[in-house]
C-alpha atoms as a PDB file:
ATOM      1  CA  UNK A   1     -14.981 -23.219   5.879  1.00  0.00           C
ATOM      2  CA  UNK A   2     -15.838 -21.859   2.032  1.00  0.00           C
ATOM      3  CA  UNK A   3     -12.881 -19.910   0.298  1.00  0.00           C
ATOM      4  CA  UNK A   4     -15.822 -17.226   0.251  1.00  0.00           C
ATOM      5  CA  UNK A   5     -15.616 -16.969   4.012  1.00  0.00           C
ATOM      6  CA  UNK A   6     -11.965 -17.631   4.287  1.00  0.00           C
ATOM      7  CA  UNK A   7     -10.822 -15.067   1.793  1.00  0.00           C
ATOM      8  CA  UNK A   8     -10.852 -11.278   3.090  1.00  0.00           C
ATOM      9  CA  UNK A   9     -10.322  -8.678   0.407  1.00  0.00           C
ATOM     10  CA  UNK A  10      -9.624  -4.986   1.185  1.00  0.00           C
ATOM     11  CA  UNK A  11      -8.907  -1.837  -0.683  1.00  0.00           C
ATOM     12  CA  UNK A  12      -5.716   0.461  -0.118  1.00  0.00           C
ATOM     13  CA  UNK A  13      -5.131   3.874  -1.775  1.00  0.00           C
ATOM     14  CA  UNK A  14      -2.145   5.983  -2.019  1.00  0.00           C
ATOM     15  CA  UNK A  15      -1.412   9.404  -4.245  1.00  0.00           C
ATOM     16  CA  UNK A  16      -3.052   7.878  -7.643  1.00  0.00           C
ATOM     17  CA  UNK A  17      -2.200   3.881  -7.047  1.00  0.00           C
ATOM     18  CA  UNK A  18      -5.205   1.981  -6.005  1.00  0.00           C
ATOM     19  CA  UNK A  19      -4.367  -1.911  -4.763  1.00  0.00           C
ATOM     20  CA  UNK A  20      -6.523  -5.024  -4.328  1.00  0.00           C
ATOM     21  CA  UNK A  21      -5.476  -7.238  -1.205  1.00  0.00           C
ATOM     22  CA  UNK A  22      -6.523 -10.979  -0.723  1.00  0.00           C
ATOM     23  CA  UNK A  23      -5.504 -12.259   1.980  1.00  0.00           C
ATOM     24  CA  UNK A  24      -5.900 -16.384   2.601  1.00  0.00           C
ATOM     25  CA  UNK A  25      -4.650 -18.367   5.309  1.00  0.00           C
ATOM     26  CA  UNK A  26      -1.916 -20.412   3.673  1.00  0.00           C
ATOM     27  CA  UNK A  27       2.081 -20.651   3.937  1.00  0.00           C
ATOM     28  CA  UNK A  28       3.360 -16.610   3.399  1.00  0.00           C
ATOM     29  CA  UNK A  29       3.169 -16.673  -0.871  1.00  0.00           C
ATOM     30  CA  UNK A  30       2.650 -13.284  -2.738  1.00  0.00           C
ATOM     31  CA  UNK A  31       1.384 -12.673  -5.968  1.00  0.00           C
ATOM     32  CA  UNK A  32       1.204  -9.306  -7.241  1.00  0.00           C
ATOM     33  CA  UNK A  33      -0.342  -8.792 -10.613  1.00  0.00           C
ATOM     34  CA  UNK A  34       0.394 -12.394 -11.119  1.00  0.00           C
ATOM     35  CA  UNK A  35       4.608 -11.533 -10.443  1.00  0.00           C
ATOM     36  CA  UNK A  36       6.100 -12.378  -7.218  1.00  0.00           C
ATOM     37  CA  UNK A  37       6.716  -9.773  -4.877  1.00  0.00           C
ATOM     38  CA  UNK A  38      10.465  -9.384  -5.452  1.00  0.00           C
ATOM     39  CA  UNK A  39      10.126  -9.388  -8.868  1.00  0.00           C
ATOM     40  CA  UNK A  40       7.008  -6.581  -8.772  1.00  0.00           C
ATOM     41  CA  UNK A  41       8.753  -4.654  -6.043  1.00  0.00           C
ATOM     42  CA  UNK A  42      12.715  -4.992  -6.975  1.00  0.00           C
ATOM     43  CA  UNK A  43      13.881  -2.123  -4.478  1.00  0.00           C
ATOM     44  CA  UNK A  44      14.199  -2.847  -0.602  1.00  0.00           C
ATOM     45  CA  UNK A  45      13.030  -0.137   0.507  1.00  0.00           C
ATOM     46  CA  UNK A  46       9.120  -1.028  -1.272  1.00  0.00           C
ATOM     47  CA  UNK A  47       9.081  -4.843  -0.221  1.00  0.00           C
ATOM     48  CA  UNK A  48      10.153  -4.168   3.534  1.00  0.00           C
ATOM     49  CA  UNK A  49       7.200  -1.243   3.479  1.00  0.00           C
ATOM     50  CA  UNK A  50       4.514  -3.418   2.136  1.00  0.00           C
ATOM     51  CA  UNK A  51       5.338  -6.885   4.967  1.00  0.00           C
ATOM     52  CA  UNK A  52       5.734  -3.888   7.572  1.00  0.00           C
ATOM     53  CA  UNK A  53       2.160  -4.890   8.863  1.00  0.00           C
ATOM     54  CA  UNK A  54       3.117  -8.228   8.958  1.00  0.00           C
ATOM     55  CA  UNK A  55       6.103  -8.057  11.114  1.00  0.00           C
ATOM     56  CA  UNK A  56       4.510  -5.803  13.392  1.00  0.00           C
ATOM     57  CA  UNK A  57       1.897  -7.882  14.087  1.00  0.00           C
ATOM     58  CA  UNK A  58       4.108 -10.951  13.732  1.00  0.00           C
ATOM     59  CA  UNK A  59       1.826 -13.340  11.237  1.00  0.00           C
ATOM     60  CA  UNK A  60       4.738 -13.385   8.625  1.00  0.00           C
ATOM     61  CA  UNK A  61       4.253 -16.605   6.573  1.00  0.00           C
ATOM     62  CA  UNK A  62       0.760 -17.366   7.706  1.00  0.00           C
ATOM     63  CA  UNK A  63      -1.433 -16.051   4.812  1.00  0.00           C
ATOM     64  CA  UNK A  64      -1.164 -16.464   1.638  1.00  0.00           C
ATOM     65  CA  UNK A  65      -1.405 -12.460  -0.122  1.00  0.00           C
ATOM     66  CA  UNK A  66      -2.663 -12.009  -3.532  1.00  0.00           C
ATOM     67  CA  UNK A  67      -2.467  -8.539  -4.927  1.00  0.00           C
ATOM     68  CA  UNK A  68      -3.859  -6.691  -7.876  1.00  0.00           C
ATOM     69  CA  UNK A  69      -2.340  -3.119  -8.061  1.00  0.00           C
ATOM     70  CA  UNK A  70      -3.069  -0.167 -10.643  1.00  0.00           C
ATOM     71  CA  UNK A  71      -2.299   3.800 -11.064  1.00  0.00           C
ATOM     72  CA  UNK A  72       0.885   5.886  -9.929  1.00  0.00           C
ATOM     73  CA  UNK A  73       4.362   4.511  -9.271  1.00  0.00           C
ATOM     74  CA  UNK A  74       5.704   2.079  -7.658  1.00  0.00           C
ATOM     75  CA  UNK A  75       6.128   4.550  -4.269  1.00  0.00           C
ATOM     76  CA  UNK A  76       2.682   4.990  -4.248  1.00  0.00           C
ATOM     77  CA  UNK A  77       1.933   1.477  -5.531  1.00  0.00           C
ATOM     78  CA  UNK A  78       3.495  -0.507  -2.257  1.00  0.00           C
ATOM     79  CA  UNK A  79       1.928   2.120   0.104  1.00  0.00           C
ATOM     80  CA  UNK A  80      -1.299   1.252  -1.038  1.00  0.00           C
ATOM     81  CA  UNK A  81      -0.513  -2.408  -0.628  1.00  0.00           C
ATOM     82  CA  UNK A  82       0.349  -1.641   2.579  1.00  0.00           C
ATOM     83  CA  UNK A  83      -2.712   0.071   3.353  1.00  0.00           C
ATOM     84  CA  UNK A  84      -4.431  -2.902   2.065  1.00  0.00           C
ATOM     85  CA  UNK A  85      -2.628  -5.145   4.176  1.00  0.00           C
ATOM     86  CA  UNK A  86      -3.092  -3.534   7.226  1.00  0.00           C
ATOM     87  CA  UNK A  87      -6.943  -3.769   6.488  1.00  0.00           C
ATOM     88  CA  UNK A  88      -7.346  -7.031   5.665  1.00  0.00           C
ATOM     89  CA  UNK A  89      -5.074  -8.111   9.244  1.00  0.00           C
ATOM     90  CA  UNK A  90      -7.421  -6.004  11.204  1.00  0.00           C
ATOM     91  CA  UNK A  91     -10.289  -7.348   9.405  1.00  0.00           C
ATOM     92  CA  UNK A  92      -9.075 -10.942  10.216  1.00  0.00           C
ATOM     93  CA  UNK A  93      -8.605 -10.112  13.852  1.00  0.00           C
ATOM     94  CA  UNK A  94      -9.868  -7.095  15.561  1.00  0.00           C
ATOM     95  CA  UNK A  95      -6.951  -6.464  18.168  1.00  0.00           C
ATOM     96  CA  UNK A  96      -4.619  -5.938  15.393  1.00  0.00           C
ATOM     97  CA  UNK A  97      -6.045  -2.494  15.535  1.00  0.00           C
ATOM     98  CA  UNK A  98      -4.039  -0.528  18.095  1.00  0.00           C
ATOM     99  CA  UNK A  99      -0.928  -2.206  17.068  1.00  0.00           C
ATOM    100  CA  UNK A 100      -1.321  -1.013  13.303  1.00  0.00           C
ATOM    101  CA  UNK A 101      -2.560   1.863  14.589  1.00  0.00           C
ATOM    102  CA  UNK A 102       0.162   2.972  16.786  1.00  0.00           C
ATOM    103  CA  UNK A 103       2.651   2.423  13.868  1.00  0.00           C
ATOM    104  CA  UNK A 104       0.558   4.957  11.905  1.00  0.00           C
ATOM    105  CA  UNK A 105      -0.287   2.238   9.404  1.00  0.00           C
ATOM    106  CA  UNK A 106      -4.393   2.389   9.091  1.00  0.00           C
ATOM    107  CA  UNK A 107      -3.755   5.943   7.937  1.00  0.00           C
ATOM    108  CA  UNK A 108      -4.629   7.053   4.416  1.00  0.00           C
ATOM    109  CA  UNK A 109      -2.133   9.496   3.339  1.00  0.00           C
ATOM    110  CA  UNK A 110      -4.308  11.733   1.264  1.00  0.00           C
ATOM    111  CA  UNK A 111      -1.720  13.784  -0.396  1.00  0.00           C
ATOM    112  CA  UNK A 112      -2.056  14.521  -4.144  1.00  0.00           C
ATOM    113  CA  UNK A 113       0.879  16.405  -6.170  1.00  0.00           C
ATOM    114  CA  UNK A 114      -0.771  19.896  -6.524  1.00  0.00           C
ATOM    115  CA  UNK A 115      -2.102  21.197 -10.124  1.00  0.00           C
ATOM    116  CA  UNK A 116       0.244  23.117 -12.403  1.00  0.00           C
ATOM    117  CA  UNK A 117      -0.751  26.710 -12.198  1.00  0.00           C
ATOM    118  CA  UNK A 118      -0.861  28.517 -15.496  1.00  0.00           C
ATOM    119  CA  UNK A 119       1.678  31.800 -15.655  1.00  0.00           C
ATOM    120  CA  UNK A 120       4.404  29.452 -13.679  1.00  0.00           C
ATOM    121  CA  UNK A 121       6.391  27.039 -14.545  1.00  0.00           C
ATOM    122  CA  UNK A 122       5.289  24.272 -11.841  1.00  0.00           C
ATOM    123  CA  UNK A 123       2.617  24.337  -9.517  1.00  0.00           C
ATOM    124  CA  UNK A 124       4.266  26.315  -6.950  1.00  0.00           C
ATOM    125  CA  UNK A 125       7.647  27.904  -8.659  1.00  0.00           C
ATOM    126  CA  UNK A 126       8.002  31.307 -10.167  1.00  0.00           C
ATOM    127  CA  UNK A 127       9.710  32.583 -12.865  1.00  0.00           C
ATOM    128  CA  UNK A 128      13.252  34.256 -11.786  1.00  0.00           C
ATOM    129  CA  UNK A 129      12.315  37.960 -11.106  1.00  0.00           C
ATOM    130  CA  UNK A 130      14.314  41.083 -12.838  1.00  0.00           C
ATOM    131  CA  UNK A 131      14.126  44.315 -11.328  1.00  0.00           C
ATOM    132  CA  UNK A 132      15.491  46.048 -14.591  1.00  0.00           C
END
């Protein structure tokens, strides 16, 4: 088999972070943005929410995961690995579905932090109100 046909790429999105999954069969390595994983993602809480699809679906350390990541923070950044992730493992095997899917994980949030209204000083706040 060609790397071509061997190699599935998929796109996740989250608030303004877009991220580029690879995903190979190989021995469990990540590269994100050319950095390892730990050293992309240094909080817990962001590297146990981006291999969530891969313990739920228990393939953890059988494909090799290259990432290329852009926009937003790094909240928004490992959700839309995640995404990405959970794409590419239903795209590698079709009865992945209901088991992402039941763990809410083929979802794309599509929240967006709300414009800044002019006349206020945030998008939803008000300026303290005096009667006299």
């Amino acid at each position: 088999m060609s790397i071509e046909q061997s190699q599935i790429q998929t796109v996740g999105r989250r608030k303004r972070s877009v991220a580029r999954v690879m995903l190979r069969p190989g021995t469990g390595e990540w590269s994100v943005n050319g950095r390892s994983m730990t050293d992309y993602f240094p909080r817990e809480a962001h590297h146990l929410r981006v291999v969530e699809p891969l313990r739920a679906t228990e393939l953890e350390g059988q494909f090799d995961i290259t990432v290329r990541v852009h926009g937003g923070g790094l909240t928004g950044q490992s959700d839309a690995v995640r995404l990405g992730l959970s794409r590419a493992l239903v795209e590698h095997d079709e009865e992945m579905r209901p088991i992402l899917r039941g763990k809410g994980m083929l979802t794309r949030d599509a929240r967006q932090v709300e414009r800044k209204k002019p006349g206020r000083p945030k998008a939803r706040k008000r300026f303290q109100f005096s009667k006299r």
